[in-house]
PDB file of N, CA and C in Angstrom:
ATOM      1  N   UNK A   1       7.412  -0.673  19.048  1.00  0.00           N
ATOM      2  CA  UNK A   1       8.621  -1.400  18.715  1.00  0.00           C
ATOM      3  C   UNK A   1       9.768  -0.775  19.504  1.00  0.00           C
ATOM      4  N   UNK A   2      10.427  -1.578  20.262  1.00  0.00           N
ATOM      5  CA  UNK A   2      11.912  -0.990  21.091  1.00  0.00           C
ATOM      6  C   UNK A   2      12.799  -0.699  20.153  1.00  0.00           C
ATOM      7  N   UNK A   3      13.649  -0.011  20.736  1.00  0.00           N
ATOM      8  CA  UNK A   3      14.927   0.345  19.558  1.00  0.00           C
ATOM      9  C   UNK A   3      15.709  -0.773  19.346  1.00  0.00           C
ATOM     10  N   UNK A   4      15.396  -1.671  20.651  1.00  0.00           N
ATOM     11  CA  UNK A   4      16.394  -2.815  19.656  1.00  0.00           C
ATOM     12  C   UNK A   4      15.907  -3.497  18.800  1.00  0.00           C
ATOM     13  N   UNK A   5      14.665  -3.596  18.607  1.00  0.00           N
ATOM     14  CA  UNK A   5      14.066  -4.342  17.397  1.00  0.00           C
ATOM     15  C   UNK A   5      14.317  -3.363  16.582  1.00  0.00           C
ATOM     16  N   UNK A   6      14.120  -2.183  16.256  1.00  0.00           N
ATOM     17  CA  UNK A   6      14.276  -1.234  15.463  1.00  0.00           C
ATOM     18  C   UNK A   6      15.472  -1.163  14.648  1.00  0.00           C
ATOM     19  N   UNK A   7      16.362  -1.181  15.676  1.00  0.00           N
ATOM     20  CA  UNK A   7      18.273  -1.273  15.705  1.00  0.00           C
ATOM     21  C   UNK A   7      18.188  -2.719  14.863  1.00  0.00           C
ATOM     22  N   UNK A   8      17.837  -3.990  15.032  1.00  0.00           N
ATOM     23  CA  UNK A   8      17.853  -4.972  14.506  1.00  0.00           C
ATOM     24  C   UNK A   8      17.482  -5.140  12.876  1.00  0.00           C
ATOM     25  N   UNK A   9      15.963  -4.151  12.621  1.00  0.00           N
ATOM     26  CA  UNK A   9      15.528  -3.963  11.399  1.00  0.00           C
ATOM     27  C   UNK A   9      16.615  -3.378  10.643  1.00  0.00           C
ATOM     28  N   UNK A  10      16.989  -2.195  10.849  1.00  0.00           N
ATOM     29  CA  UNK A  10      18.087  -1.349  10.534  1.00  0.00           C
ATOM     30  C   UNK A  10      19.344  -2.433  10.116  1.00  0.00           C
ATOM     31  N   UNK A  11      19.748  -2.883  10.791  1.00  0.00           N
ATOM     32  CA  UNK A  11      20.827  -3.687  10.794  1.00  0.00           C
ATOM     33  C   UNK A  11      20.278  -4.994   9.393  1.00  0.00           C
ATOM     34  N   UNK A  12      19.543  -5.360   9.052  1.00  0.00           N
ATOM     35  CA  UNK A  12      19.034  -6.168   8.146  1.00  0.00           C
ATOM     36  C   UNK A  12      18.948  -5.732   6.674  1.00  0.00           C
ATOM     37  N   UNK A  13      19.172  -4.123   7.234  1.00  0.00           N
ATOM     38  CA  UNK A  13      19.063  -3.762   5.601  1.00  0.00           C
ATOM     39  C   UNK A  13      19.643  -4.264   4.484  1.00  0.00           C
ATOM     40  N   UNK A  14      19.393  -3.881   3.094  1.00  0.00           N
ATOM     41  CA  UNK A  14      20.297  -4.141   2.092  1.00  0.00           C
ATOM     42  C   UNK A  14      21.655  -3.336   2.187  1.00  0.00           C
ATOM     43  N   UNK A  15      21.553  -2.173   2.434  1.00  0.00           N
ATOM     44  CA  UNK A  15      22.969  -1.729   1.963  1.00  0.00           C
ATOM     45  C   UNK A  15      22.743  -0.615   3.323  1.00  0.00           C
ATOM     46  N   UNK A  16      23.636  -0.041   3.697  1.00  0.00           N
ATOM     47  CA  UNK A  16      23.716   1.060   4.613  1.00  0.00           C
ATOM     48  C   UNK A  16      24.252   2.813   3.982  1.00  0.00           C
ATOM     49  N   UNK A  17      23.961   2.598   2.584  1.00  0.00           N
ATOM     50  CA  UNK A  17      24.605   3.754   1.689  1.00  0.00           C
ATOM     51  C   UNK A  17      23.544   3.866   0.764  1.00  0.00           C
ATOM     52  N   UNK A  18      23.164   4.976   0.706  1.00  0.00           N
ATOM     53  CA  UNK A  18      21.968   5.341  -0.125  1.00  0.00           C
ATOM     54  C   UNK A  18      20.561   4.561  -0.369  1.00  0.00           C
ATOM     55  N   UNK A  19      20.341   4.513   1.192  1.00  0.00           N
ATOM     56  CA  UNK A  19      19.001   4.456   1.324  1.00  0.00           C
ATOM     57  C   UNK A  19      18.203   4.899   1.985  1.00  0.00           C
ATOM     58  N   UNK A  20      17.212   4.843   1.546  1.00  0.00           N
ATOM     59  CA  UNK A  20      16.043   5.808   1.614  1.00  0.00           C
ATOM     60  C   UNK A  20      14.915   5.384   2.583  1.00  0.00           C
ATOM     61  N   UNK A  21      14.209   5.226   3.343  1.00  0.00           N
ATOM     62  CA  UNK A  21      13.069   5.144   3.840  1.00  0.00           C
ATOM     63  C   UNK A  21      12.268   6.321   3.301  1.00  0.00           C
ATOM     64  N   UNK A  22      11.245   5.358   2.937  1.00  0.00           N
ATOM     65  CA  UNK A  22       9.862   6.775   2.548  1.00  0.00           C
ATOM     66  C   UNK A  22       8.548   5.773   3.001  1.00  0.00           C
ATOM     67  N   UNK A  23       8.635   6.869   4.423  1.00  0.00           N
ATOM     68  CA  UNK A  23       7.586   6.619   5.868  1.00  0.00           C
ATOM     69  C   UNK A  23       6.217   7.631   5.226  1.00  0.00           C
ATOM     70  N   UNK A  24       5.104   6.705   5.331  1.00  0.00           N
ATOM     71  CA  UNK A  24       3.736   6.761   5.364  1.00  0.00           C
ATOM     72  C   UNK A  24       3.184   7.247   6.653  1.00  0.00           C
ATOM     73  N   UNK A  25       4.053   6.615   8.038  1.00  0.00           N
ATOM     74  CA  UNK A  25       3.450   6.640   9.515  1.00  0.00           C
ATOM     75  C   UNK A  25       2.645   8.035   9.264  1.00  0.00           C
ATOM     76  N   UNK A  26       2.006   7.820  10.342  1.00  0.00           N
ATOM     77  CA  UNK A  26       1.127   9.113  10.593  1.00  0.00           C
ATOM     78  C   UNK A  26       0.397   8.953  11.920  1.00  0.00           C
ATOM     79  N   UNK A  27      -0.682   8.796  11.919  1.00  0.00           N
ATOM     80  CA  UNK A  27      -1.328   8.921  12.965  1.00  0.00           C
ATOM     81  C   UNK A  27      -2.472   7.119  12.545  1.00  0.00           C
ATOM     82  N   UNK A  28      -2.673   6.728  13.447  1.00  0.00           N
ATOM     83  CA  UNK A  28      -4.078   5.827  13.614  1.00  0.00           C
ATOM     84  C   UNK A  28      -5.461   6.366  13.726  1.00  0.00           C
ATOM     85  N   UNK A  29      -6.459   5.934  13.314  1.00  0.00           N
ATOM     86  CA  UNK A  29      -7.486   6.720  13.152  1.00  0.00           C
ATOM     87  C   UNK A  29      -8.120   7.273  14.131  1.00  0.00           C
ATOM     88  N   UNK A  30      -8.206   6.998  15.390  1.00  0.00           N
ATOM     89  CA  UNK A  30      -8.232   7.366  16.445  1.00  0.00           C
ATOM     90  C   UNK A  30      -7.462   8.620  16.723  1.00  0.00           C
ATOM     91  N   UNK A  31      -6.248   9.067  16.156  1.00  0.00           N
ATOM     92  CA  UNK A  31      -5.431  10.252  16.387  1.00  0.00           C
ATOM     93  C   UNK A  31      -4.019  10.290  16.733  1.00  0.00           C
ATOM     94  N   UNK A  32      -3.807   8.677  17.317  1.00  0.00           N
ATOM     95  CA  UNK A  32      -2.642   8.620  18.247  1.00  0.00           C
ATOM     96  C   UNK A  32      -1.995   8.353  17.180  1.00  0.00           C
ATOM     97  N   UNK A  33      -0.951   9.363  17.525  1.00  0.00           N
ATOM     98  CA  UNK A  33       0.627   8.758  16.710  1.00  0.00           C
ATOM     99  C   UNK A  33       0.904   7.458  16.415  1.00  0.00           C
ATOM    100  N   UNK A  34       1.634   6.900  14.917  1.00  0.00           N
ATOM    101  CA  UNK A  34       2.028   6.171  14.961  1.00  0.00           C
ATOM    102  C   UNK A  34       3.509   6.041  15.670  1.00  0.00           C
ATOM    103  N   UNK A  35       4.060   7.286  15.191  1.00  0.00           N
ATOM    104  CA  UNK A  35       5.353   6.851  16.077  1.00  0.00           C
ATOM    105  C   UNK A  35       5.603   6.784  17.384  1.00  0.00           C
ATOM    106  N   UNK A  36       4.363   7.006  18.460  1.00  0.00           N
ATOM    107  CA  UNK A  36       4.342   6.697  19.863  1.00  0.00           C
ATOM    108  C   UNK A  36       4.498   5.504  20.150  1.00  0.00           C
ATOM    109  N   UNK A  37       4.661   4.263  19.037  1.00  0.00           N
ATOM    110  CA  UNK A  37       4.798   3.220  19.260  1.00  0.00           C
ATOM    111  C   UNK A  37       6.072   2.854  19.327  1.00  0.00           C
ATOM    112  N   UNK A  38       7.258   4.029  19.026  1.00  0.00           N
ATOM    113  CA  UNK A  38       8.655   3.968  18.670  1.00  0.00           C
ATOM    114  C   UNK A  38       9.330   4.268  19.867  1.00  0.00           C
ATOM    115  N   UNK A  39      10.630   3.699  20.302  1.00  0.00           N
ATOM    116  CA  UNK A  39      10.752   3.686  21.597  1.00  0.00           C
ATOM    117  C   UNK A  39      12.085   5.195  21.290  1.00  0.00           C
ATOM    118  N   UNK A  40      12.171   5.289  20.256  1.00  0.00           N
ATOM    119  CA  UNK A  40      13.294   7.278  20.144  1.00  0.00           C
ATOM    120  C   UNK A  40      11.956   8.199  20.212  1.00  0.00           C
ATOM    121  N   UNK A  41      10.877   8.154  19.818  1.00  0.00           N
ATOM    122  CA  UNK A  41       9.595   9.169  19.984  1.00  0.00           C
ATOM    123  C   UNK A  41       9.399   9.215  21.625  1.00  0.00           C
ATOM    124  N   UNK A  42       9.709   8.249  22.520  1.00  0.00           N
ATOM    125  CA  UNK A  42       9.526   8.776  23.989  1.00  0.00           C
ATOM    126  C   UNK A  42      10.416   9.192  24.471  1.00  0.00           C
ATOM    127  N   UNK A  43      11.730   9.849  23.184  1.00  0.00           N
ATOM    128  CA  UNK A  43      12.888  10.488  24.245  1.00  0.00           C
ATOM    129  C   UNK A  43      12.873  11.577  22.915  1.00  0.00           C
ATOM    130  N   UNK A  44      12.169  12.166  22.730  1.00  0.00           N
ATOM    131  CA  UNK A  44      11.670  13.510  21.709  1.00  0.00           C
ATOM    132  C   UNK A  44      11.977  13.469  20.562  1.00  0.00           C
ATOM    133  N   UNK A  45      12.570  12.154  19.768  1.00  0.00           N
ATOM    134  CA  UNK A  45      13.383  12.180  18.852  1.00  0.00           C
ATOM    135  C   UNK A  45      12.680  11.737  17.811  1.00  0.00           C
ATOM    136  N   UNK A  46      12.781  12.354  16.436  1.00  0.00           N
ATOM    137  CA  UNK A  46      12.792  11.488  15.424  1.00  0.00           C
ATOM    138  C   UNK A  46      13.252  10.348  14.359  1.00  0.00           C
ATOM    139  N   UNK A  47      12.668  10.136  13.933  1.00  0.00           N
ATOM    140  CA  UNK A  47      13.148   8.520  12.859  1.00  0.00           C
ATOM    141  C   UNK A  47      14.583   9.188  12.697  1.00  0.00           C
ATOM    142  N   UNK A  48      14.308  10.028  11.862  1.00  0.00           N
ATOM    143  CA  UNK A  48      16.102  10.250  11.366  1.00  0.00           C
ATOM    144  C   UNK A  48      17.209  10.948  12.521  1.00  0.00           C
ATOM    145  N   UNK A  49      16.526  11.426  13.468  1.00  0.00           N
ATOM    146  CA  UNK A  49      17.438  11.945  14.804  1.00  0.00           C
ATOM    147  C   UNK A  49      18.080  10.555  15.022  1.00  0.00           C
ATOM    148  N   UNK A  50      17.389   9.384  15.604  1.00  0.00           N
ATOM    149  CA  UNK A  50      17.792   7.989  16.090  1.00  0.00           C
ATOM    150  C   UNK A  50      18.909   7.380  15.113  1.00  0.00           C
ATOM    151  N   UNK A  51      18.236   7.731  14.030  1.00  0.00           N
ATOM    152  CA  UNK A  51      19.014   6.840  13.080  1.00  0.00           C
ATOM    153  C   UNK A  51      20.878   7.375  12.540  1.00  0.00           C
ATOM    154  N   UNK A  52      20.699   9.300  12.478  1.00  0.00           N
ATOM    155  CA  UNK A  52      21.455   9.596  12.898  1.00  0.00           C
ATOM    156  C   UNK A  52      22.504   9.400  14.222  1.00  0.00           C
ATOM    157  N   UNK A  53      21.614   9.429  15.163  1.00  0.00           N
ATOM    158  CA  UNK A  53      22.807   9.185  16.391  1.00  0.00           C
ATOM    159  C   UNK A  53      23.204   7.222  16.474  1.00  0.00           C
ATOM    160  N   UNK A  54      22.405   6.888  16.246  1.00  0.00           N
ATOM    161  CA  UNK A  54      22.478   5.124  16.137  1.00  0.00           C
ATOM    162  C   UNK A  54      23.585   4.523  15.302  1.00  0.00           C
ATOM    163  N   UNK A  55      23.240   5.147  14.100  1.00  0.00           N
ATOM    164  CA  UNK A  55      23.945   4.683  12.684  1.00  0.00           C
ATOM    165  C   UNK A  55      24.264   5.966  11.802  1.00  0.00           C
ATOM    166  N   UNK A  56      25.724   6.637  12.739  1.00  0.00           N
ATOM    167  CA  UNK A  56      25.760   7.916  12.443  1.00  0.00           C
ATOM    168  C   UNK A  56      26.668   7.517  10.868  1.00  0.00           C
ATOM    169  N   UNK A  57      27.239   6.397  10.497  1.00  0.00           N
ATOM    170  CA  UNK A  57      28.005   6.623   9.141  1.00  0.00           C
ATOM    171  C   UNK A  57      27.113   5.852   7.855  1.00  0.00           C
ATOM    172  N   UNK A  58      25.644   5.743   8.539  1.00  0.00           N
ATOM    173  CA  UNK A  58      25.207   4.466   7.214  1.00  0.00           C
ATOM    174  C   UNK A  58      24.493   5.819   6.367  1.00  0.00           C
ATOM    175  N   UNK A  59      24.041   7.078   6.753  1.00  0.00           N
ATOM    176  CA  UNK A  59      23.500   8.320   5.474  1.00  0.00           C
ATOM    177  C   UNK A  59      22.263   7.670   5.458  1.00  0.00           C
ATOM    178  N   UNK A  60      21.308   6.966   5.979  1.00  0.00           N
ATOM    179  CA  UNK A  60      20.153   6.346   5.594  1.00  0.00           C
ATOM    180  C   UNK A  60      19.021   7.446   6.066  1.00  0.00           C
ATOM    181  N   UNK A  61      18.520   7.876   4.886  1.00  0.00           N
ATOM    182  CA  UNK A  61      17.747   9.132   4.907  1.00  0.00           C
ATOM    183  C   UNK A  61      16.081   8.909   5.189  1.00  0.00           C
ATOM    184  N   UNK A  62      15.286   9.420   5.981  1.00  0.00           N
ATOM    185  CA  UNK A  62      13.770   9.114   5.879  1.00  0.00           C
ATOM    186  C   UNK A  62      12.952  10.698   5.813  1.00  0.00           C
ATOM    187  N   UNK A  63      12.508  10.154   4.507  1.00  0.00           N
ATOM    188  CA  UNK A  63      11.031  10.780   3.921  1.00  0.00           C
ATOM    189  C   UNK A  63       9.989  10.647   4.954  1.00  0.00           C
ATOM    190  N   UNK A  64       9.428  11.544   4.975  1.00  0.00           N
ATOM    191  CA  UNK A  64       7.929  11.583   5.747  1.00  0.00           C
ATOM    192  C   UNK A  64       6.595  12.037   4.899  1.00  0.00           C
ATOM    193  N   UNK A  65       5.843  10.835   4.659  1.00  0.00           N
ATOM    194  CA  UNK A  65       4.504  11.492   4.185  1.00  0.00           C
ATOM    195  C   UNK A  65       3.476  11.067   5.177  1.00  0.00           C
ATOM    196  N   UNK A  66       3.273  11.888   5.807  1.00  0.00           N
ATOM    197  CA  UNK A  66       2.035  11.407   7.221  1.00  0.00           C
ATOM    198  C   UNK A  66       0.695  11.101   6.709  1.00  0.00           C
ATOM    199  N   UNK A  67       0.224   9.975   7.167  1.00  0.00           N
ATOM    200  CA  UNK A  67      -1.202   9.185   6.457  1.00  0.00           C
ATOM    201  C   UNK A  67      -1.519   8.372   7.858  1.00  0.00           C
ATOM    202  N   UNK A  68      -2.953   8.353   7.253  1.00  0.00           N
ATOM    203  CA  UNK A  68      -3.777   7.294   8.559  1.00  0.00           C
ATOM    204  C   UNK A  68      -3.828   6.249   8.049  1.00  0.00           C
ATOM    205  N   UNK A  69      -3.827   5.644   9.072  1.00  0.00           N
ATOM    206  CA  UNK A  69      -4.033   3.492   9.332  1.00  0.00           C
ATOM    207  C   UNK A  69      -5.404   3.523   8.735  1.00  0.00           C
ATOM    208  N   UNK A  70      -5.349   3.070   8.064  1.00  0.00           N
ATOM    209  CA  UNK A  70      -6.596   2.124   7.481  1.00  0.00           C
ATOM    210  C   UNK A  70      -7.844   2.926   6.326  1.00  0.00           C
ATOM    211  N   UNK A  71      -7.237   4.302   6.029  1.00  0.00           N
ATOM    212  CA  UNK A  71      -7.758   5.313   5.274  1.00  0.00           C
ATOM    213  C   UNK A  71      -6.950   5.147   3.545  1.00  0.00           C
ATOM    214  N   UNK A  72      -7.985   5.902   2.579  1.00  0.00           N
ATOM    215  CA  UNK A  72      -7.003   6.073   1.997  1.00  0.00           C
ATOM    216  C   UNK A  72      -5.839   6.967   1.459  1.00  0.00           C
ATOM    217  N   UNK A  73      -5.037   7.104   0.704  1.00  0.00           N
ATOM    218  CA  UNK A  73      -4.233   8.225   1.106  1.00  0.00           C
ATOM    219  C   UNK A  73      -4.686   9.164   0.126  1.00  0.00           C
ATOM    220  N   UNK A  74      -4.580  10.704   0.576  1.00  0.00           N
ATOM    221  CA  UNK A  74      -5.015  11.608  -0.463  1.00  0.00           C
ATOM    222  C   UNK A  74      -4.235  11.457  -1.937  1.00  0.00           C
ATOM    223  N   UNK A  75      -4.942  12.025  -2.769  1.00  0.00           N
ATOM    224  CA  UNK A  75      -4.624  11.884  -4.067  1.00  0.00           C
ATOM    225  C   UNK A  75      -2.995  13.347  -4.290  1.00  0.00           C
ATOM    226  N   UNK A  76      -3.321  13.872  -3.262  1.00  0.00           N
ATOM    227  CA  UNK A  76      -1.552  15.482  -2.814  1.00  0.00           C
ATOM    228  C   UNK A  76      -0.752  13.975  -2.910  1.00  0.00           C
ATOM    229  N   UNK A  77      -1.223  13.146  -1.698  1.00  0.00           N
ATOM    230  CA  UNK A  77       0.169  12.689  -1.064  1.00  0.00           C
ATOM    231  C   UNK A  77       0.461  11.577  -1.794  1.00  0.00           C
ATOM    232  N   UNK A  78      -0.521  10.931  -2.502  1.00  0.00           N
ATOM    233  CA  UNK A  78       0.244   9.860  -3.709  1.00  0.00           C
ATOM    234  C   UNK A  78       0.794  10.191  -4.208  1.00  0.00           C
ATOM    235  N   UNK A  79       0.489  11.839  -5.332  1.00  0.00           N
ATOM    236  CA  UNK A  79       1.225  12.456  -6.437  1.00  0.00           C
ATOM    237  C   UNK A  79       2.725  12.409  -5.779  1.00  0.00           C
ATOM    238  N   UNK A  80       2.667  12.834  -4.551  1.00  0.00           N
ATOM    239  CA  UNK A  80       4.140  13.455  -3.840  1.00  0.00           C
ATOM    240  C   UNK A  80       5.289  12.680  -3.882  1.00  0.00           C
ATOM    241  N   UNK A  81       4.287  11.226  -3.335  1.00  0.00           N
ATOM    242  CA  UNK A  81       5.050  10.229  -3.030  1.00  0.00           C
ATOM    243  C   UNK A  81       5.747   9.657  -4.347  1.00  0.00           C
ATOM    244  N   UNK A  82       4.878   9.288  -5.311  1.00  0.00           N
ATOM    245  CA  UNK A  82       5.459   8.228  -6.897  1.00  0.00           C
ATOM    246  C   UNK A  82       6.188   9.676  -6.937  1.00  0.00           C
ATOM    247  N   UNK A  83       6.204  11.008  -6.681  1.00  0.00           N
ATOM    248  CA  UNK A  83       7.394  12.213  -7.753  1.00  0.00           C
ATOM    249  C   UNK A  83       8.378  11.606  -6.794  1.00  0.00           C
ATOM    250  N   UNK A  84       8.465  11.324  -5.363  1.00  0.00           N
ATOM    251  CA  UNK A  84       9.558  11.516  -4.816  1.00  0.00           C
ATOM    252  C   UNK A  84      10.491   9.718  -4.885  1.00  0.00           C
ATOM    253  N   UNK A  85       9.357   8.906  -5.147  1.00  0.00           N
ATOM    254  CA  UNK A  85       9.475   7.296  -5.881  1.00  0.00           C
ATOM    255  C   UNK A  85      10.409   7.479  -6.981  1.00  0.00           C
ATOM    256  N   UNK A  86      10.038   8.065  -8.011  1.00  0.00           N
ATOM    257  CA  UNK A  86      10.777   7.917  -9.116  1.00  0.00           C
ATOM    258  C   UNK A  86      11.852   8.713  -9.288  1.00  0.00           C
ATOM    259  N   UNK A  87      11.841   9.814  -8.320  1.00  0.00           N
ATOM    260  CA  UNK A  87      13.470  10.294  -8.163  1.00  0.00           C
ATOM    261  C   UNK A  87      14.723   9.781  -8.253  1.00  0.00           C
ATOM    262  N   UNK A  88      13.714   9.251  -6.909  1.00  0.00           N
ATOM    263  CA  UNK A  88      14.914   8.258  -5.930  1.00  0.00           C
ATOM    264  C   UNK A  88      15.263   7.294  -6.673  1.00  0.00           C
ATOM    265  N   UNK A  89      14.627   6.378  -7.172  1.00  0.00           N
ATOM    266  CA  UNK A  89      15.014   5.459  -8.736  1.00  0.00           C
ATOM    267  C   UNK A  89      15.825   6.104  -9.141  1.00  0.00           C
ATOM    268  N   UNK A  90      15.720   6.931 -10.591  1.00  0.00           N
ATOM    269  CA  UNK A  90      16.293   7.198 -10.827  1.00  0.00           C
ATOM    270  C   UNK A  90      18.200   7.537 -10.774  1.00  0.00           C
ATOM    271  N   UNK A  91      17.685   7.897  -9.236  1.00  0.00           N
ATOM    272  CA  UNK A  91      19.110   8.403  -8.377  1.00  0.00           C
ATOM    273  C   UNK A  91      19.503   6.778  -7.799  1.00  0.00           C
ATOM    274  N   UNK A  92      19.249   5.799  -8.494  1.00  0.00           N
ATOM    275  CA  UNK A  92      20.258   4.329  -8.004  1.00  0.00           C
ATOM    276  C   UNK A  92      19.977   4.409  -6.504  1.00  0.00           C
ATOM    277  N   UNK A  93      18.764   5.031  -5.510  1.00  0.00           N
ATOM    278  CA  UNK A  93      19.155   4.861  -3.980  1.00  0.00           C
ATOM    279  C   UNK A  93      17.834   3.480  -4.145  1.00  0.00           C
ATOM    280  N   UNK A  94      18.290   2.862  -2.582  1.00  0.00           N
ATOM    281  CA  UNK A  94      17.383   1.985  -2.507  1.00  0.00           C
ATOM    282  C   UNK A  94      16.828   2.373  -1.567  1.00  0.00           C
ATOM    283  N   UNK A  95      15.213   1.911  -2.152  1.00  0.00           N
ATOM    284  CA  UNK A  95      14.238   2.239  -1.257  1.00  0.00           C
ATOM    285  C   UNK A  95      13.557   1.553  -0.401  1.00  0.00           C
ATOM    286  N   UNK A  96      13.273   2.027   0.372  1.00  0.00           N
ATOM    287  CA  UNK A  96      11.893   0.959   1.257  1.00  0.00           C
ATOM    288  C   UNK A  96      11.023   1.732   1.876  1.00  0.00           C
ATOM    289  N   UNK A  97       9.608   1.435   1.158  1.00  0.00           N
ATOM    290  CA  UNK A  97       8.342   2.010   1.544  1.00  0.00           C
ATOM    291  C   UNK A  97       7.827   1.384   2.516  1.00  0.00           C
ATOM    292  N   UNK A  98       7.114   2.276   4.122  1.00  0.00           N
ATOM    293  CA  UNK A  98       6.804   1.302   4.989  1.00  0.00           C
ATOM    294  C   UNK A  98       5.905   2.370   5.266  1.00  0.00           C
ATOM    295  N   UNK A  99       4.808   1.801   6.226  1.00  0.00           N
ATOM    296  CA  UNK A  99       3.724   1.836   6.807  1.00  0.00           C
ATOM    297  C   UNK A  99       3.974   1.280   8.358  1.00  0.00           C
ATOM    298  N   UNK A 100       2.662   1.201   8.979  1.00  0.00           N
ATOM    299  CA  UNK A 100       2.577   0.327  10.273  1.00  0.00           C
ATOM    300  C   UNK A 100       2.907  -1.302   9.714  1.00  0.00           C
ATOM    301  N   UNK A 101       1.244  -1.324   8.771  1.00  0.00           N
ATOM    302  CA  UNK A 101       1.350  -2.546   8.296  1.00  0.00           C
ATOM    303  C   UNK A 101       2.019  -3.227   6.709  1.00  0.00           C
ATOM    304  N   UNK A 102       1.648  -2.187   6.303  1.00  0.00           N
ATOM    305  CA  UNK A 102       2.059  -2.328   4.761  1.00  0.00           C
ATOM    306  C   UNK A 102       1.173  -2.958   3.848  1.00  0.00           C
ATOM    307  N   UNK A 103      -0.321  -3.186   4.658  1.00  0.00           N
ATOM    308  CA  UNK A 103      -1.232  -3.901   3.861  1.00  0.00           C
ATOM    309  C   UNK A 103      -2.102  -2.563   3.270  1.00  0.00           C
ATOM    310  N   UNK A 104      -2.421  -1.693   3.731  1.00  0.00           N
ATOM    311  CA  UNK A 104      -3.414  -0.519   3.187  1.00  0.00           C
ATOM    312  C   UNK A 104      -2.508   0.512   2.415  1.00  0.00           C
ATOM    313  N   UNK A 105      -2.196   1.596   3.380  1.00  0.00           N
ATOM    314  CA  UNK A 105      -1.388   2.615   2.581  1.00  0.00           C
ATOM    315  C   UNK A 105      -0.390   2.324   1.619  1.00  0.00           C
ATOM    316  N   UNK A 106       0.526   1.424   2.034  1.00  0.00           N
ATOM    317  CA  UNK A 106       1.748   1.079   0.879  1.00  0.00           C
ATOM    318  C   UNK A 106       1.140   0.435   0.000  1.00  0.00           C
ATOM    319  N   UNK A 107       0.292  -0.744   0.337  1.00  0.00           N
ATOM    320  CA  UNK A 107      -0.378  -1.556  -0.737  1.00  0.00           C
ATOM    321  C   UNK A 107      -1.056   0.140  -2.212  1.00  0.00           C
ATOM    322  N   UNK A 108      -1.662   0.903  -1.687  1.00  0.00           N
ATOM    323  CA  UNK A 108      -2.080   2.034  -2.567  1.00  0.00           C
ATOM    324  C   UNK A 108      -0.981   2.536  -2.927  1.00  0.00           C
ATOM    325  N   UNK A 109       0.295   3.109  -2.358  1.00  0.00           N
ATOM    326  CA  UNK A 109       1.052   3.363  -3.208  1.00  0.00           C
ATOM    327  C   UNK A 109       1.493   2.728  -4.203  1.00  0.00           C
ATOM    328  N   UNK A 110       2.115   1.878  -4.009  1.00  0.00           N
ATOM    329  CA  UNK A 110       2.268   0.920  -4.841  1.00  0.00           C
ATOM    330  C   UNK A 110       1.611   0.244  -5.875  1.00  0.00           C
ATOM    331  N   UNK A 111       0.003   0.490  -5.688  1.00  0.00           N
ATOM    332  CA  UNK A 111      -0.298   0.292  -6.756  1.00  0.00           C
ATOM    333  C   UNK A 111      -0.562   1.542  -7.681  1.00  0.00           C
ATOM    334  N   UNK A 112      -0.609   2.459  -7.225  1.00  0.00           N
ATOM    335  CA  UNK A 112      -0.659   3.756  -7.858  1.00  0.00           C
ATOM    336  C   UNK A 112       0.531   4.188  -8.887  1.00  0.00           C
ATOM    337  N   UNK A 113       1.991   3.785  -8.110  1.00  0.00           N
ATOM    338  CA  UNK A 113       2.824   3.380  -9.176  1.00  0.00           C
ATOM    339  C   UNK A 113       3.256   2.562 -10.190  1.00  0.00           C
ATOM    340  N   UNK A 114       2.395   1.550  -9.650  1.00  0.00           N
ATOM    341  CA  UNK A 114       2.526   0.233 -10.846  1.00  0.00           C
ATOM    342  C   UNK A 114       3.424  -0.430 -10.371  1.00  0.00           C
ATOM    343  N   UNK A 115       3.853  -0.616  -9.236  1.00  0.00           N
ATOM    344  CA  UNK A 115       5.045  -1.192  -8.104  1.00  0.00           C
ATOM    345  C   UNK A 115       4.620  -2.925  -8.031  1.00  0.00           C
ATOM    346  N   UNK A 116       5.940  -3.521  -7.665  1.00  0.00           N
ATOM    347  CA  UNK A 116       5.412  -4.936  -7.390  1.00  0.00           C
ATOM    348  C   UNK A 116       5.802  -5.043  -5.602  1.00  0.00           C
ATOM    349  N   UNK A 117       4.932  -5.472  -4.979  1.00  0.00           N
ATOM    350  CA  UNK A 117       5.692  -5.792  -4.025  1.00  0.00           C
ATOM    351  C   UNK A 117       6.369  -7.086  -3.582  1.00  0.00           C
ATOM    352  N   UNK A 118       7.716  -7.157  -2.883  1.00  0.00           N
ATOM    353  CA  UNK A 118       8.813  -8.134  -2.650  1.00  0.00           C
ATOM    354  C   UNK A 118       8.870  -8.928  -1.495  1.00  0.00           C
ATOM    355  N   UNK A 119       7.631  -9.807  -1.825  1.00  0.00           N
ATOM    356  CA  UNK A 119       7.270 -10.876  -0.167  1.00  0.00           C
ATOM    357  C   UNK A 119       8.570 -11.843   0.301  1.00  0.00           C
ATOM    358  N   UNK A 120       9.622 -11.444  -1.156  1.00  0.00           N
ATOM    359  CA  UNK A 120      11.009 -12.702  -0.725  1.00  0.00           C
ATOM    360  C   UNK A 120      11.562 -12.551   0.258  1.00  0.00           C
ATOM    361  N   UNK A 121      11.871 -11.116   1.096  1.00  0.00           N
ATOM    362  CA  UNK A 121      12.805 -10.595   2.212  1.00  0.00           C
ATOM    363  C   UNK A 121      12.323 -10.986   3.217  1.00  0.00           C
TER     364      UNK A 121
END
């Protein structure tokens, strides 16, 4: 994905103040990075480096729990994820759980939390 599609996603959000990304990316089963598919990962940078220098006043924070495409996720990194899920609730931020696809890994989180997912957006 180029940064301007990226820049575009970003720009679509709900709110630009207390939100959260909580990234699944990891690797594909093969090994290769998911974020080699990100066009700030071929200039050394990370999700939140970009997003920092991009959208230095929106505070939009990203979680990292690294997981493979099409595996399922360990039972560490579910626990991690719903503790760090229901925080963030708690704390009124809005969230958005993403993956590559959002059909395997998030689909398990989500159901692990008892989550609905929101096909309206």
């Amino acid at each position: 994905m180029s940064d301007k599609d990226l820049n575009a996603w970003v720009e679509g959000l709900p709110a630009k103040q207390n939100v959260v990304i909580v990234s699944l990316l990891g690797w594909k089963p093969d090994g290769t990075s998911e974020y080699s598919f990100y066009g700030f990962h071929e200039h050394g940078h990370s999700w939140q480096e970009w997003l920092d220098r991009i959208h230095p006043g929106s505070k939009i924070c990203v979680m990292e729990f690294p997981t493979t495409d099409f595996q399922k996720v360990p039972q560490d990194v579910l626990d991690a994820v719903a503790e760090a899920l229901r925080r963030l609730v708690s704390e009124k931020k809005v969230v958005i759980l993403v993956d590559s696809g959002g059909e395997t890994r998030t689909k398990q989180v989500c159901k692990f939390v008892e989550a609905v997912e929101d096909f309206a957006s």
